[in-house]
Protein backbone atom coordinates (compact mmCIF):
# COMPACT_ATOMS: atom_id res chain seq x y z
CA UNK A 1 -12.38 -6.14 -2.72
CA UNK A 2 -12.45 -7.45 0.77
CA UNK A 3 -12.69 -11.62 -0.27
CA UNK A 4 -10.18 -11.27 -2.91
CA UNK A 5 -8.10 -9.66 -0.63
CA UNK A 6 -7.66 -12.01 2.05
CA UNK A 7 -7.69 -15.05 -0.26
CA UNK A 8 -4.47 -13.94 -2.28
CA UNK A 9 -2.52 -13.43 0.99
CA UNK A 10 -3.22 -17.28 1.31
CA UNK A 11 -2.82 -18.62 -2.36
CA UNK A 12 0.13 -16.79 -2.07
CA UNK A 13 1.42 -19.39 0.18
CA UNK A 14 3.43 -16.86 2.08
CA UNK A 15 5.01 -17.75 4.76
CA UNK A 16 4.35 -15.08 7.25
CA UNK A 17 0.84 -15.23 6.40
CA UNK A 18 0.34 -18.71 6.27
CA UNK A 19 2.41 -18.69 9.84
CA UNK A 20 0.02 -15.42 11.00
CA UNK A 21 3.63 -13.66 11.54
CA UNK A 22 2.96 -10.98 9.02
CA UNK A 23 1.73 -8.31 11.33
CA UNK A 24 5.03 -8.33 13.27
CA UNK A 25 6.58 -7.01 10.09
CA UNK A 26 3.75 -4.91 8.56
CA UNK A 27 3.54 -1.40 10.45
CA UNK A 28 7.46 -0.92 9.58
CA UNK A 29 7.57 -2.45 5.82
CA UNK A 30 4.52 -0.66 4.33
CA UNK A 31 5.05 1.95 2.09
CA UNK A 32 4.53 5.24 3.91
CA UNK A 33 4.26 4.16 8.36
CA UNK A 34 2.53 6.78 10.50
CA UNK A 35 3.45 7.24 14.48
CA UNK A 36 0.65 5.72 15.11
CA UNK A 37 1.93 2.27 13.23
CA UNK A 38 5.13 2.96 15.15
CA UNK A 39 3.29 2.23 18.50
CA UNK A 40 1.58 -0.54 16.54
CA UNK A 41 4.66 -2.06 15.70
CA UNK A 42 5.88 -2.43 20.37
CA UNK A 43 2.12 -4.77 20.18
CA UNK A 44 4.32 -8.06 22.03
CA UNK A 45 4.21 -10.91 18.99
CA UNK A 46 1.23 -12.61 20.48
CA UNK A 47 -1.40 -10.10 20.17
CA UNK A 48 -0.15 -9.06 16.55
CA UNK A 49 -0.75 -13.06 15.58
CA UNK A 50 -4.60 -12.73 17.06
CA UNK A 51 -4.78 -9.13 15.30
CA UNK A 52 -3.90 -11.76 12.16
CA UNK A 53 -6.77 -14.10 12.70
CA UNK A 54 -9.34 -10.71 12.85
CA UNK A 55 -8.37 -9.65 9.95
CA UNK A 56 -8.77 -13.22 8.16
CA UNK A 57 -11.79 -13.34 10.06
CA UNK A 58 -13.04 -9.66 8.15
CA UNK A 59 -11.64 -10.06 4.65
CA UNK A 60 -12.34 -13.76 4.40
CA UNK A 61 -15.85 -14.38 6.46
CA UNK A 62 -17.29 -10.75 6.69
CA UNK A 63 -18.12 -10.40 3.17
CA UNK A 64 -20.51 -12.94 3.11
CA UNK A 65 -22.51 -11.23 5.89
CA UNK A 66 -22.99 -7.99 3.49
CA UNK A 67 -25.99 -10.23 2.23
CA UNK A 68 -27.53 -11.28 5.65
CA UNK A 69 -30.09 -9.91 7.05
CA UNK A 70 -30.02 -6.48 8.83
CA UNK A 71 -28.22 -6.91 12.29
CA UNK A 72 -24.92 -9.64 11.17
CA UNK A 73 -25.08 -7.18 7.89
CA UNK A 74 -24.36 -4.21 10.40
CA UNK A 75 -21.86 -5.96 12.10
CA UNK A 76 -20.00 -7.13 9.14
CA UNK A 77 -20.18 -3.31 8.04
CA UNK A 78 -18.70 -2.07 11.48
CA UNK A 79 -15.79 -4.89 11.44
CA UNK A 80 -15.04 -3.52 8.01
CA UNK A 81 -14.85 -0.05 8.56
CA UNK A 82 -12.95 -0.87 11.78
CA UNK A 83 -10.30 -2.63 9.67
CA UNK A 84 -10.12 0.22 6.99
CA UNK A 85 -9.52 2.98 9.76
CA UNK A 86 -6.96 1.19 11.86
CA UNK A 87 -5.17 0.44 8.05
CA UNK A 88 -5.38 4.42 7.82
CA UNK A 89 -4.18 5.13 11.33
CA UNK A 90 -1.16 2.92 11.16
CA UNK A 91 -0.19 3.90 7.04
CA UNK A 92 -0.76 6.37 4.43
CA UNK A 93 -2.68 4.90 1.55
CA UNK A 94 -3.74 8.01 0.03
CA UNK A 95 -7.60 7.81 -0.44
CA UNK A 96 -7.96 3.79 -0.45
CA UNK A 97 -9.25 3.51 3.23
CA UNK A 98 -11.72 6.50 1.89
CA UNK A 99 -12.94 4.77 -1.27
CA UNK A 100 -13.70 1.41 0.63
CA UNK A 101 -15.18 3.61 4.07
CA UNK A 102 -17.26 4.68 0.82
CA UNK A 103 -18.74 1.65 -0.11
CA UNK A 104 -19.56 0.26 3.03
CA UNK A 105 -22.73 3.03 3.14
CA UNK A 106 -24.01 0.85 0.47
CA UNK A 107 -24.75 -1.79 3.50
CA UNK A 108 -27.10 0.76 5.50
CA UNK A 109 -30.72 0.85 4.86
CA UNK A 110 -33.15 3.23 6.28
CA UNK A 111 -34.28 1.40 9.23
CA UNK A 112 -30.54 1.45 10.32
CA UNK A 113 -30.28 5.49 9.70
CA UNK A 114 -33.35 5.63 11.91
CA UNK A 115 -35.51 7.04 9.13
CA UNK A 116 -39.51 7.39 10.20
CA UNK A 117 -40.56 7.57 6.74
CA UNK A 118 -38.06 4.82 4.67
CA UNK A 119 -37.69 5.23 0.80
CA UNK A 120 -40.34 3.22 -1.07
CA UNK A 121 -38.80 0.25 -2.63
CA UNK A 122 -41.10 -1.80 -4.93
CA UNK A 123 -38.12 -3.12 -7.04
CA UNK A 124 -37.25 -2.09 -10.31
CA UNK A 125 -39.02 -1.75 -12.81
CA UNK A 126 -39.89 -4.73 -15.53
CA UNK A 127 -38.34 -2.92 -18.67
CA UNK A 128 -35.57 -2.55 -16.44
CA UNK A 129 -35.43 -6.31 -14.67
CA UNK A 130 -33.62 -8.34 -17.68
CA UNK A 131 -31.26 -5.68 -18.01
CA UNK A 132 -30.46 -5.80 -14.55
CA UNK A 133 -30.36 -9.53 -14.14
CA UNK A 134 -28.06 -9.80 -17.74
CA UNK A 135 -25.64 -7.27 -15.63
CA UNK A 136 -25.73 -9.41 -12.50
CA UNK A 137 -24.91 -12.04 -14.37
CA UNK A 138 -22.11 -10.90 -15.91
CA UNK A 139 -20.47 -9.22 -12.93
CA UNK A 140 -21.19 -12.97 -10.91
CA UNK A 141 -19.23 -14.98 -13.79
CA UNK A 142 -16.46 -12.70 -14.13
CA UNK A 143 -15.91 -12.21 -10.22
CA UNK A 144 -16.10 -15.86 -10.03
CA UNK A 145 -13.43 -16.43 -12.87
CA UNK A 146 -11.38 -13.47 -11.08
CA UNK A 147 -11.26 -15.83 -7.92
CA UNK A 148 -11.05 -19.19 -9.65
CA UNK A 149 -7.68 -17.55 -11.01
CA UNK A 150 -6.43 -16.77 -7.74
CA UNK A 151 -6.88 -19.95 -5.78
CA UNK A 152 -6.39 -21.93 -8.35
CA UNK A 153 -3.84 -20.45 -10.57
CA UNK A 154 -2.60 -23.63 -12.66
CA UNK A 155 -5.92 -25.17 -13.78
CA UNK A 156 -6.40 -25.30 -17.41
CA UNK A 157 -10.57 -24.47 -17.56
CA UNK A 158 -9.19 -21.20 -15.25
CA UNK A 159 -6.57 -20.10 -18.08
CA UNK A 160 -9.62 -20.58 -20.55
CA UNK A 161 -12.18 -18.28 -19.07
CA UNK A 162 -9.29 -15.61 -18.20
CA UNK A 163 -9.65 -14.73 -21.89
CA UNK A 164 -13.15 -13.89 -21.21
CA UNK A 165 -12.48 -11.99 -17.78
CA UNK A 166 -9.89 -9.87 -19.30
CA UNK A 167 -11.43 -8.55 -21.80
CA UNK A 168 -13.79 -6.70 -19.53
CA UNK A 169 -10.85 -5.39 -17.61
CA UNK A 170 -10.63 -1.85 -19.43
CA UNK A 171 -13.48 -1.04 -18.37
CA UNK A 172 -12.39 -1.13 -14.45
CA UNK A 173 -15.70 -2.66 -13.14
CA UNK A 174 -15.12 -5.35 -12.30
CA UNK A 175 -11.56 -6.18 -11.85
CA UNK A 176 -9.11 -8.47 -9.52
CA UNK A 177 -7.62 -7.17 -6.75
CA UNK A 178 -5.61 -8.31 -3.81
CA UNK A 179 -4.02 -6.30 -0.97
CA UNK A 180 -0.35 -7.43 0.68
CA UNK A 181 -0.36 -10.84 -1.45
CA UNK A 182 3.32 -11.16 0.21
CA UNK A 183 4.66 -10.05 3.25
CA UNK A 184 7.67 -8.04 2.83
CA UNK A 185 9.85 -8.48 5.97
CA UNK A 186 12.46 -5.78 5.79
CA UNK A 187 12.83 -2.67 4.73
CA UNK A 188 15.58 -1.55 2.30
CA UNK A 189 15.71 2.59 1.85
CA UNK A 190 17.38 4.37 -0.93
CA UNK A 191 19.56 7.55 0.73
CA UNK A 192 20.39 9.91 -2.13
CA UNK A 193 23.38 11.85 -1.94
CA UNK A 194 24.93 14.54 -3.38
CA UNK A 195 28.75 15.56 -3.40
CA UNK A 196 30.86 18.92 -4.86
CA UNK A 197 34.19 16.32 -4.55
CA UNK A 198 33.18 12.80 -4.33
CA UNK A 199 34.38 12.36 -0.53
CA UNK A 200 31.82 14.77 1.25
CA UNK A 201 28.08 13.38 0.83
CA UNK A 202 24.95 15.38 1.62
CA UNK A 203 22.03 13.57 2.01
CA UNK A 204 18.85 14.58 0.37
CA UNK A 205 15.75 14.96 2.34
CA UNK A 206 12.95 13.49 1.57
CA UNK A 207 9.22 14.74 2.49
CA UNK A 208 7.45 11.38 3.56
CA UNK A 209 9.83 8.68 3.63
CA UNK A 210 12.07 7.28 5.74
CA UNK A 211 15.40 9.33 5.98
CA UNK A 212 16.61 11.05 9.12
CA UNK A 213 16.04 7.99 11.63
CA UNK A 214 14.69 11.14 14.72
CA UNK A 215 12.13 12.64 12.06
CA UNK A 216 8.47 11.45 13.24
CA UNK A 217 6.83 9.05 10.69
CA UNK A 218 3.84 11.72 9.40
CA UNK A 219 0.45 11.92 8.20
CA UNK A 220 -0.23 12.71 4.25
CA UNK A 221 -3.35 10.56 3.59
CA UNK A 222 -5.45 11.05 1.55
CA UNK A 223 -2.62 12.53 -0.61
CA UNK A 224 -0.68 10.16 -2.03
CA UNK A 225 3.30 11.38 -2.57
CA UNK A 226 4.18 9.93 -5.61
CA UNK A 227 7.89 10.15 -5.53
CA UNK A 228 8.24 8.84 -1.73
CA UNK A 229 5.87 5.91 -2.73
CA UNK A 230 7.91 4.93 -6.06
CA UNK A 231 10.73 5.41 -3.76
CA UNK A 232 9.94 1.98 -1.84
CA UNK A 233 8.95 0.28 -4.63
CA UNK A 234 12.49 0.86 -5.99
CA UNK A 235 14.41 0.13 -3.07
CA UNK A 236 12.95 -3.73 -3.42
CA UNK A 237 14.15 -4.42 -6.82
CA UNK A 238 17.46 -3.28 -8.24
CA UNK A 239 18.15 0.18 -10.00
CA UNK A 240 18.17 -1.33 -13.54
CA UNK A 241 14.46 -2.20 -12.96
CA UNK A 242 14.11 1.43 -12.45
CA UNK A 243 14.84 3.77 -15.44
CA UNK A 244 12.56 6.33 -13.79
CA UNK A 245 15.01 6.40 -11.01
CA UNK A 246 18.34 7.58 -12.65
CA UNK A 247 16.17 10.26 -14.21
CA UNK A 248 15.37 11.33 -11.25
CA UNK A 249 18.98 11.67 -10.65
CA UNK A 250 20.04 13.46 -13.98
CA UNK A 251 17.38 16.09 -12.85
CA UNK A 252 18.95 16.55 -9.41
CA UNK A 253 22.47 17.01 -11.10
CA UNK A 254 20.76 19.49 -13.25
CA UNK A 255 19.44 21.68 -10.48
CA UNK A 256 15.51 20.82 -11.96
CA UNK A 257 13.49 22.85 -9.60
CA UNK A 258 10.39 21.13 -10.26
CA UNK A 259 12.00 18.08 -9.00
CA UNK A 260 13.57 19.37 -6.18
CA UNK A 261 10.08 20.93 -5.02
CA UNK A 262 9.09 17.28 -4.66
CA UNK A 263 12.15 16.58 -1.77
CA UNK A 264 11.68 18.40 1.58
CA UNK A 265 14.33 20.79 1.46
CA UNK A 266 17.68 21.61 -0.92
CA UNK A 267 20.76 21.03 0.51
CA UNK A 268 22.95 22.48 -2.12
CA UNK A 269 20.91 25.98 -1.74
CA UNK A 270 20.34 26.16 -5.51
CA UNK A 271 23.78 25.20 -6.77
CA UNK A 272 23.64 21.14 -8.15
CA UNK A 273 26.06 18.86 -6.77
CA UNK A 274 28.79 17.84 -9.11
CA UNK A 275 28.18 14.20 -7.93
CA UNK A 276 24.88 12.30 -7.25
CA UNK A 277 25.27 8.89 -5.65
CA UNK A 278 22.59 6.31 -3.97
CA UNK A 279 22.76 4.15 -1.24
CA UNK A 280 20.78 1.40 0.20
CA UNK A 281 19.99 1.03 4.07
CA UNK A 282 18.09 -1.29 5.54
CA UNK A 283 15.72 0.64 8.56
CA UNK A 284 13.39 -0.69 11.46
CA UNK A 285 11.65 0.55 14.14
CA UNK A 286 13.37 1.43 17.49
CA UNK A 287 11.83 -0.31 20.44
CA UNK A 288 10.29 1.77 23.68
CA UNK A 289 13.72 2.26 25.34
CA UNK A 290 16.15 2.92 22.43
CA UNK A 291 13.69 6.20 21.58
CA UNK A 292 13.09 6.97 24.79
CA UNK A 293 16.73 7.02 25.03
CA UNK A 294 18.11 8.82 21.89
CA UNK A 295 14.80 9.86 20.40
CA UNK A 296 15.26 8.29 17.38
CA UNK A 297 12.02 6.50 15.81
CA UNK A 298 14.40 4.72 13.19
CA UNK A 299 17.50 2.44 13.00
CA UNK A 300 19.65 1.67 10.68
CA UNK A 301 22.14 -0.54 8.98
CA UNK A 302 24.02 -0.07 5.43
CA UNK A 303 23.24 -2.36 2.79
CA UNK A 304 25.28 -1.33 -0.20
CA UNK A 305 24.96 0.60 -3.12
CA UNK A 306 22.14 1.67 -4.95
CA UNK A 307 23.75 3.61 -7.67
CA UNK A 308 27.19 4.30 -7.88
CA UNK A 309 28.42 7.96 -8.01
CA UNK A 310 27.56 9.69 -11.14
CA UNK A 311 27.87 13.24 -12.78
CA UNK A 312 26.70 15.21 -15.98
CA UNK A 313 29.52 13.85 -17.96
CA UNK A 314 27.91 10.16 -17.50
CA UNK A 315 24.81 11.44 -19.30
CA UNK A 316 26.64 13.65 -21.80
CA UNK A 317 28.20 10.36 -22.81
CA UNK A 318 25.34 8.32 -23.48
C-alpha cells in the first residue's frame, strides 16, 4: 500500500512530482478539501517542497522498517500514521486514512503496549508451517510482479507474469495500488443550473463540493458522498465520458426527489426547472488577505460549458 504508492507517483514521470511541486497544488485539487487543507494550501512553496521529500521519505523508505527490529519498526509506524492523519485533516477520503490507521496496529507487539505478561508465541504450528510458507510465497511473487509492472511497465518478462498476477486479482488480496500517480494542477468544477426561461439560471447547491466560493470547505470523512466525489471526476474529462452525468440531469428536470435529497438544498421548491444547463469553472484557493477581505474561501474563473441547456423534450426525443 504504502511502497506502491510512492513508486507510481515516480514511474509516472510526473512532472510536479518528479519536480517535488505537487504539494503546492494538492490541498486545492483533491477531491473533497477540508479548512484545514485550506490553511495547508498559504504553507510558502518552500516548506510544501520539504513536506514532498517526507512523504517520499514515508511511502518509499518507511516500509522497509515495518520488518526491523522493535524501535526503527515504531518509528516507521508513527511516520505512517502521521502521514495518514494529516491526509485526513487536509481531505475527505471517506474511511481510507481509517483502513490504513488500521493496519499499522499490526506493527505493535506487546512489549510496545507495555504488557507484563506478553502473548506466548512459539510459532505456528508444523501442520500449519507449509501452508503458511506456500501463502507467503504466493503473496511475495505476486507483490513483486505487481511492482515489476509499475516501474517497469514496457518489459516483455513483466507483461508475461501479469497473466499470472491478474488472475488472483478477484480475490482482492493482494492487489496493485497507487495513490495520486499524477498531479492534477487545477481544478475544473461543474455548476449545474436550472432555468423556468433559459435567461435566468439558478444554481444548484451542492452538499460537499465546491460551489458557493464563501461556503467553508467541510468535514464528511469517513462518509464518502458519492455524487460530490463523481462530481470531480467528471469535471476532468468531458461530459460524453460521463453517461451517468446527463442522467443525473434528466432526474433533476424530472423533479426525482431521491436525487435531489443528494444536493444540499432545492432551489425550485419542488417545481423542476424547465431548463437544466452545466457549466464549467475553474476554482482555487483565496490567499490570507483576499478572505480576510471578502470572506470568500474560493475563487473563480469560467471555463465554458459543460452541457449545453437541455429540457424534457431532448429526452422525449431520443
Amino acid at each position: 500500500l504504502m511502497f506502491s504508492s510512492g513508486a507510481v507517483k515516480l514511474a509516472s514521470g510526473d512532472r510536479a512530482w518528479r519536480s517535488l511541486t505537487a504539494l503546492r497544488f494538492h490541498y486545492e485539487t483533491q477531491p473533497l478539501p477540508t479548512s484545514i487543507g485550506w490553511w495547508a494550501h498559504q504553507i510558502p512553496g518552500s516548506f510544501q517542497t520539504i513536506s514532498a521529500v517526507l512523504l517520499f521519505a514515508v511511502e518509499l523508505v518507511a516500509p522497509f522498517f515495518f520488518f526491523a527490529p522493535r524501535r526503527l519498526r515504531n518509528g516507521a509506524l508513527l511516520s505512517t500514521a502521521a502521514l495518514q492523519i494529516l491526509i485526513g485533516l487536509t481531505g475527505n477520503y471517506a474511511f481510507f486514512n481509517a483502513l490504513t490507521l488500521a493496519l499499522c496496529l499490526l506493527l505493535v507487539d506487546d512489549q510496545t503496549l507495555g504488557r507484563k505478561n506478553p502473548v506466548a508465541d512459539d510459532g505456528p504450528a508444523r501442520s500449519r508451517r507449509p501452508v503458511l510458507t506456500a501463502a507467503a510465497a504466493i503473496v511475495l511473487f505476486l507483490g513483486v510482479v505487481q511492482m515489476a509492472e509499475i516501474l517497469f511497465p514496457r518489459a516483455r518478462a513483466t507483461a508475461a507474469l501479469a497473466s499470472a498476477a491478474s488472475a488472483a486479482e478477484p480475490f482482492r488480496t493482494v492487489n496493485g495500488y497507487g495513490l495520486f500517480a499524477v498531479m492534477t494542477t487545477t481544478r475544473p468544477e461543474i455548476v449545474v443550473e436550472g432555468s423556468a426561461d433559459g435567461r435566468a439560471w439558478t444554481p444548484y447547491p451542492f452538499r460537499w463540493k465546491p460551489g458557493d466560493v464563501s461556503r467553508r470547505p467541510r468535514f464528511v470523512e469517513p462518509h464518502q458522498p458519492r455524487l460530490d466525489w463523481q462530481m470531480w471526476f467528471a469535471a476532468l474529462s468531458d461530459v460524453r465520458q460521463n453517461p451517468w452525468f446527463v442522467g443525473f440531469v434528466h432526474r433533476l428536470l424530472e423533479g426525482d426527489r431521491d436525487v435531489i435529497r443528494l444536493l444540499a438544498a432545492d432551489p425550485f421548491a419542488g417545481h423542476p426547472p424547465r431548463f437544466v444547463r452545466a457549466e464549467l469553472w475553474n476554482y482555487r484557493f483565496t490567499d490570507r488577505a483576499t478572505r480576510r477581505k471578502t470572506g470568500a474561501w474560493w475563487s473563480r474563473t469560467r471555463i465554458g460549458e459543460y452541457l449545453p441547456p437541455v429540457s424534457l423534450d431532448d429526452f422525449r426525443s431520443e
